[in-house]
C-alpha atoms as a PDB file:
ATOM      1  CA  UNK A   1     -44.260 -20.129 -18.873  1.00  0.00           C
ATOM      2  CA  UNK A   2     -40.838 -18.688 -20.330  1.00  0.00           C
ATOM      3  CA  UNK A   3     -42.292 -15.106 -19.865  1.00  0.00           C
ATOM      4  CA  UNK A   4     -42.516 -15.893 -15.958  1.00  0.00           C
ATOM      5  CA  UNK A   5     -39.583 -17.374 -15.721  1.00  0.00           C
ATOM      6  CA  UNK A   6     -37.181 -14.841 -16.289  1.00  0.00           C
ATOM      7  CA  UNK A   7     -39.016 -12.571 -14.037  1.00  0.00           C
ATOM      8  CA  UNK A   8     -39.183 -14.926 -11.164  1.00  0.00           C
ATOM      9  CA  UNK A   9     -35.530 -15.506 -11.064  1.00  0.00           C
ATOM     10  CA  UNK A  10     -34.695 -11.745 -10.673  1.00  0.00           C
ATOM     11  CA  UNK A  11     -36.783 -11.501  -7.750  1.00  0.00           C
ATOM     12  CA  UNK A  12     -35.747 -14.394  -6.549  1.00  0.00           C
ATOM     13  CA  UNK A  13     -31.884 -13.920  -6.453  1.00  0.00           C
ATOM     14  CA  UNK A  14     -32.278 -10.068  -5.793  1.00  0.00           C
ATOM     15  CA  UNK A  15     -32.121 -11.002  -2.058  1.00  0.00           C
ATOM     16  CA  UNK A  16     -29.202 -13.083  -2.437  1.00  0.00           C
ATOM     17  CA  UNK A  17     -27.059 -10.608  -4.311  1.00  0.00           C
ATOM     18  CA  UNK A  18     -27.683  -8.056  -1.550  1.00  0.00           C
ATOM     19  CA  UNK A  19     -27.228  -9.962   1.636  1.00  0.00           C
ATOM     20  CA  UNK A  20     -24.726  -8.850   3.852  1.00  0.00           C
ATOM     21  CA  UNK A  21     -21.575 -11.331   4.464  1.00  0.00           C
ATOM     22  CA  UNK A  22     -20.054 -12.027   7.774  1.00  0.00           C
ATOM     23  CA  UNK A  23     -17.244  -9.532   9.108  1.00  0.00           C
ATOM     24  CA  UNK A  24     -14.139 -11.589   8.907  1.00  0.00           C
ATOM     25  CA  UNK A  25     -12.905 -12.712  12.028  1.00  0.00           C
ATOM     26  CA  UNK A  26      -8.865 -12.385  12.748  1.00  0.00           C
ATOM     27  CA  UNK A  27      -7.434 -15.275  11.328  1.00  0.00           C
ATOM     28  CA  UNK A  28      -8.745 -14.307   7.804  1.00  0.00           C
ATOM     29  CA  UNK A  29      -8.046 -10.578   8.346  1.00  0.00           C
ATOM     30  CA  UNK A  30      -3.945 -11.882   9.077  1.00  0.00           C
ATOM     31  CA  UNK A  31      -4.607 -14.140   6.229  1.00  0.00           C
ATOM     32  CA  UNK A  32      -5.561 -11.256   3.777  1.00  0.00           C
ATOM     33  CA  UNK A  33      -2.650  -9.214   5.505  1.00  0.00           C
ATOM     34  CA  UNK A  34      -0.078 -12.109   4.575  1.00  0.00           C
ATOM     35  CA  UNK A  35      -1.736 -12.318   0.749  1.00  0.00           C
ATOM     36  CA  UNK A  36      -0.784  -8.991   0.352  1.00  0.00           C
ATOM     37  CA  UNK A  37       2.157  -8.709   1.596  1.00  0.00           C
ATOM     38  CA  UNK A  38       3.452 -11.886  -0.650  1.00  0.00           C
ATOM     39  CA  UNK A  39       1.648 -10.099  -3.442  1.00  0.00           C
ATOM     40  CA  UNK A  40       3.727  -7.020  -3.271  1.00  0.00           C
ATOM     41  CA  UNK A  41       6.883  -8.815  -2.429  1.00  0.00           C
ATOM     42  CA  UNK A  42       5.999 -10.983  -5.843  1.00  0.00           C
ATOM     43  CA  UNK A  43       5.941  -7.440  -7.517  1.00  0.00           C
ATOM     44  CA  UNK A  44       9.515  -6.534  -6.773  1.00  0.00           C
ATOM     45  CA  UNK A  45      10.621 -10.012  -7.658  1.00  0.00           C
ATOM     46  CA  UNK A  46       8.778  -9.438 -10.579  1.00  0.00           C
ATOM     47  CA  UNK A  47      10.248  -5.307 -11.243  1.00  0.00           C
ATOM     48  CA  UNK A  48      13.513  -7.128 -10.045  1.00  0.00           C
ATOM     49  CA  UNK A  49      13.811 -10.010 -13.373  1.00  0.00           C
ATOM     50  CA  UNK A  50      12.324  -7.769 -15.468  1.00  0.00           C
ATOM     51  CA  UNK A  51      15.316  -5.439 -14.604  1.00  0.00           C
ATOM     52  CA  UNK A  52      18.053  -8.141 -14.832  1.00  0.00           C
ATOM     53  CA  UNK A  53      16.402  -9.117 -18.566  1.00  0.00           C
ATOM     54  CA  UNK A  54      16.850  -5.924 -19.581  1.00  0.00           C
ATOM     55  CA  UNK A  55      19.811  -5.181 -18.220  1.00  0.00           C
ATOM     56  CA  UNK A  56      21.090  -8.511 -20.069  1.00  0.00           C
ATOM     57  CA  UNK A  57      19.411  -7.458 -23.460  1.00  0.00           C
ATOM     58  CA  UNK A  58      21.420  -3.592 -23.233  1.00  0.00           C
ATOM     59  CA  UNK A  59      24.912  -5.516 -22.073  1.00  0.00           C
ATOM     60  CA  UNK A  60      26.028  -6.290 -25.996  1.00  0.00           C
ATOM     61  CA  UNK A  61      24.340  -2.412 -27.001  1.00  0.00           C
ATOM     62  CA  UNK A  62      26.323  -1.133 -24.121  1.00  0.00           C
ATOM     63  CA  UNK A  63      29.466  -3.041 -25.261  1.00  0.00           C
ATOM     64  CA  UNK A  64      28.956  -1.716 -29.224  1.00  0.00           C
ATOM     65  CA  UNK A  65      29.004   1.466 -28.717  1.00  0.00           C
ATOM     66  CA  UNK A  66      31.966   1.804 -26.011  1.00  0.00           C
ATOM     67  CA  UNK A  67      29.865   2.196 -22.659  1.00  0.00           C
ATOM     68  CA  UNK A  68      31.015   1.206 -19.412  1.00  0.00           C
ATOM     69  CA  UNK A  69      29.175  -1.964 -18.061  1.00  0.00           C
ATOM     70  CA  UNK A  70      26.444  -1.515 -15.247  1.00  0.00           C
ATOM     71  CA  UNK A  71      27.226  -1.550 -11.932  1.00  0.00           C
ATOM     72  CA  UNK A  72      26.884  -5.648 -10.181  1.00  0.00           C
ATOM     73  CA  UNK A  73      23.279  -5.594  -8.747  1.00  0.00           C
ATOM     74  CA  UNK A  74      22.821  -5.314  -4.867  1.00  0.00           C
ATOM     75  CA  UNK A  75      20.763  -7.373  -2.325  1.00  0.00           C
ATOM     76  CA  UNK A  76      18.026  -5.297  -0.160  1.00  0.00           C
ATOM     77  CA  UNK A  77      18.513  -6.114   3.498  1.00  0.00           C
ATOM     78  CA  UNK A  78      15.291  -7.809   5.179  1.00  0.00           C
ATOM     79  CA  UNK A  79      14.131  -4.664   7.143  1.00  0.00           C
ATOM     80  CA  UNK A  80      10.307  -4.057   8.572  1.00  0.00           C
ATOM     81  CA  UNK A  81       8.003  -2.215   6.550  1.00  0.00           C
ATOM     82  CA  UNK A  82       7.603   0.990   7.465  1.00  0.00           C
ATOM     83  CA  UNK A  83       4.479   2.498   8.522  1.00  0.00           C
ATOM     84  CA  UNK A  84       2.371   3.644   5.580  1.00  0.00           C
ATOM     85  CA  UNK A  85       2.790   7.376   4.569  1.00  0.00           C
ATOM     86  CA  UNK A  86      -0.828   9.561   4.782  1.00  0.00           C
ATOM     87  CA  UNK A  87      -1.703   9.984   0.945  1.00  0.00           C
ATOM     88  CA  UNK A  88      -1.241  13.408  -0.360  1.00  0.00           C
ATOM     89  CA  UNK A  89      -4.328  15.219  -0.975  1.00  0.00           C
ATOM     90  CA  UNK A  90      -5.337  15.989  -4.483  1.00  0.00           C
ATOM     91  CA  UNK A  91      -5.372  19.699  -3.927  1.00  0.00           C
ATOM     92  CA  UNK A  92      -1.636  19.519  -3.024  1.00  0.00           C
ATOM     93  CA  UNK A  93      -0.411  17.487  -5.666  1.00  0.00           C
ATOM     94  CA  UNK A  94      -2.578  19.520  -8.408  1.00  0.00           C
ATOM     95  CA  UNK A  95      -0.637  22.440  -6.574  1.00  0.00           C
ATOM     96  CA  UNK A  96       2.820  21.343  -6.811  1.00  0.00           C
ATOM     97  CA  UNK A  97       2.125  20.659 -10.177  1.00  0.00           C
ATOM     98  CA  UNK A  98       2.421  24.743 -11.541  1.00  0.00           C
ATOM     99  CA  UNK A  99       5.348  25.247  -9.205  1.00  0.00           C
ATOM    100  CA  UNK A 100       7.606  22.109 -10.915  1.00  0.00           C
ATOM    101  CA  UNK A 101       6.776  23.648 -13.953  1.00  0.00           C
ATOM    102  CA  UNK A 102       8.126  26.849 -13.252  1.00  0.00           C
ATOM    103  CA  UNK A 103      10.921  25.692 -12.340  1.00  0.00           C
ATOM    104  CA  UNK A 104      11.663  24.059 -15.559  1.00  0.00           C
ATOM    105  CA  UNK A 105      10.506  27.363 -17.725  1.00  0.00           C
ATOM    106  CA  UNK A 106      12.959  29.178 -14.771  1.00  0.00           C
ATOM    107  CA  UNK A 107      15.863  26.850 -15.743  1.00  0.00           C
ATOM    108  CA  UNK A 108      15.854  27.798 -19.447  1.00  0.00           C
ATOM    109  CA  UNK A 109      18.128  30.666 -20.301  1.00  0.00           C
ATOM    110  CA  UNK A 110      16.237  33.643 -21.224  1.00  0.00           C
ATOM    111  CA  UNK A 111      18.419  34.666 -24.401  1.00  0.00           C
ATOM    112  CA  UNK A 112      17.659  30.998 -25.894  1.00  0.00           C
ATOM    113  CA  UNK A 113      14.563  31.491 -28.548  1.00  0.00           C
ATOM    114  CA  UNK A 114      11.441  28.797 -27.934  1.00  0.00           C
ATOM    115  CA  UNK A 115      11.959  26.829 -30.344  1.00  0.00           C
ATOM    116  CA  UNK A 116      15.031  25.984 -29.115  1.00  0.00           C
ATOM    117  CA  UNK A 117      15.327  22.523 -27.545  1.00  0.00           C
ATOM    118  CA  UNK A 118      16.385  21.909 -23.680  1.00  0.00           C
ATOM    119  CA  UNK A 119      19.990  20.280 -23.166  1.00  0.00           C
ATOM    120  CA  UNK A 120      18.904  16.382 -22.284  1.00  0.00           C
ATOM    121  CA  UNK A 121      21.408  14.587 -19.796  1.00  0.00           C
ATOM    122  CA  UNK A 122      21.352  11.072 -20.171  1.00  0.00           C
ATOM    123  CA  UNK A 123      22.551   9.467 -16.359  1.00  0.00           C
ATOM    124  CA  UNK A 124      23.243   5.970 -15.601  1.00  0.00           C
ATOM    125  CA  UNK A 125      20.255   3.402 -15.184  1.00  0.00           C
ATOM    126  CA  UNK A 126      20.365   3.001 -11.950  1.00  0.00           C
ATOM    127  CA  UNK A 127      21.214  -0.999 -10.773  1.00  0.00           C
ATOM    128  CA  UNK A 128      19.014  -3.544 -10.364  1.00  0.00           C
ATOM    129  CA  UNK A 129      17.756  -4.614  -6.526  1.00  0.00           C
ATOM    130  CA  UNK A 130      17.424  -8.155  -5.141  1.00  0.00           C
ATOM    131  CA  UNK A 131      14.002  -8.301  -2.815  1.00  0.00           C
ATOM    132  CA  UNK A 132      15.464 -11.138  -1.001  1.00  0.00           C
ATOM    133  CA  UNK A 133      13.619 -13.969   0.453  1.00  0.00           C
ATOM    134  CA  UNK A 134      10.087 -13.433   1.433  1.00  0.00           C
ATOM    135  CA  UNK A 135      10.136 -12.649   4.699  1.00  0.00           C
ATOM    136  CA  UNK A 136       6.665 -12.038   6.730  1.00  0.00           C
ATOM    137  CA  UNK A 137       6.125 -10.852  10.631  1.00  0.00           C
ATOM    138  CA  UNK A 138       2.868 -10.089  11.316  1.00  0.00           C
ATOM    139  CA  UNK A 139       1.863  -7.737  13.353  1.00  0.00           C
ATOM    140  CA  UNK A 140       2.186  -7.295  17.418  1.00  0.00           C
ATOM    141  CA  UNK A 141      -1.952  -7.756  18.514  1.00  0.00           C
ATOM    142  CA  UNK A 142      -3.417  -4.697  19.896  1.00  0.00           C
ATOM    143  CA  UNK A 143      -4.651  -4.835  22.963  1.00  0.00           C
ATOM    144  CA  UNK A 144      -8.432  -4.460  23.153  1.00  0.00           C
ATOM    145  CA  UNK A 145      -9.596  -1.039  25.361  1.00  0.00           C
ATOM    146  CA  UNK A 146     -12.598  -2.297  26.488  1.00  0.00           C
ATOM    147  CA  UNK A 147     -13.991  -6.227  26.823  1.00  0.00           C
ATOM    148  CA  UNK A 148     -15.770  -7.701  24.387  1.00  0.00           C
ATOM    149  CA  UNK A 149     -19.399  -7.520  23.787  1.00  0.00           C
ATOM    150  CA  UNK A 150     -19.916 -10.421  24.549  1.00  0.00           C
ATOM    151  CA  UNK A 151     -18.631 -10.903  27.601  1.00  0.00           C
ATOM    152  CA  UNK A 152     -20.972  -9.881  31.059  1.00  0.00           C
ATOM    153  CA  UNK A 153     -20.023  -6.759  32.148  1.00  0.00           C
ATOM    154  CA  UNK A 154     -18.343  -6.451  35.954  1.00  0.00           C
ATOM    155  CA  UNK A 155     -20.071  -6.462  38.977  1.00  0.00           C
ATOM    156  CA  UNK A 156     -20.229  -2.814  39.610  1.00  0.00           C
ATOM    157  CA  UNK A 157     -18.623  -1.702  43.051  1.00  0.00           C
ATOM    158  CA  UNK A 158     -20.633  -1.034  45.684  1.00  0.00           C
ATOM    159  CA  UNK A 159     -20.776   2.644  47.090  1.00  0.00           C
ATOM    160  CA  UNK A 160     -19.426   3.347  50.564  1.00  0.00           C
ATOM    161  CA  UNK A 161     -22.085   2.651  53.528  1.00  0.00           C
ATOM    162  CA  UNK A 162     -23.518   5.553  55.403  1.00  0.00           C
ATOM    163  CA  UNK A 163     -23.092   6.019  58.873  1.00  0.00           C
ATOM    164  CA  UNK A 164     -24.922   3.926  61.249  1.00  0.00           C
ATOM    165  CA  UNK A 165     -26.466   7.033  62.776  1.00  0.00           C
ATOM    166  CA  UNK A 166     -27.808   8.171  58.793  1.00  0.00           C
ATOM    167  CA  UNK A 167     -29.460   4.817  58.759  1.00  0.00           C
ATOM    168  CA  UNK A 168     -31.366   5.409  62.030  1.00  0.00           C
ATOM    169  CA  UNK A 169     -33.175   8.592  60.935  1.00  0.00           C
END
């Protein structure tokens, strides 16, 4: 009985596990669109206290050893996301790649040996940035090309009559 068992309840839930769901319908595709744009607004909130702890834990390290302070933080300005960027295609970036690090084997002197290590220049971190207030507009509804499918399709128009005397012959 055990050794059927098993067996029976793969087969059975086989079909299950591969059924198709439902295309979601608008309401949950703004949903989902809202989701994730609180999700990556919680991200810079979260980059954004992360910063400001930091920031506080370097303030006495800063002060011991005669550095200036940091600059006072700013707050970002509530403007509309911008339209998303096409992603670079892997044979570009694996191209750009060599050329970066030419540059940096063309910045060394030539008369230094290669052991020698590169100059480092530290600059200042740069300040941490307020997100602001989640702020969401969805956005504007496209307007559809074509009616829906499910809708009857117009009557079509009706060609121009023929001349009485066409009809006669």
């Amino acid at each position: 009985m055990k050794q059927l068992l098993v067996p029976l309840l793969i087969v059975t839930s086989v079909p299950l596990a591969l059924a198709k769901l439902p295309a979601p319908d608008d309401a949950a595709k703004a949903k989902a669109a809202e989701a994730a744009a609180k999700a990556a607004w919680q991200a810079k909130v979260d980059a954004y206290q992360l910063c400001k702890s930091q920031d506080k834990v370097a303030a006495p390290i800063r002060k011991a050893h005669g550095l200036a302070p940091l600059p006072a933080p700013t707050v970002a300005k509530a403007a509309p996301a911008p339209a998303a960027a096409p992603a670079k295609p892997a044979a570009s970036v694996a191209a750009a790649k060599p050329a970066a690090s030419v540059a940096v084997a063309a910045a060394k002197p030539a008369s230094a040996p290669a052991s020698a290590p590169a100059a480092v220049v530290f600059t200042a971190p740069t300040p941490c940035v307020d997100p602001g207030p989640f702020v969401y507009t969805p956005p504007a509804p496209v307007a559809a090309a074509s009616a829906p499918a499910s809708s009857p399709a117009p009557a079509a128009a009706k060609p121009a009559s023929a001349p009485a005397s066409a009809k006669k012959a």
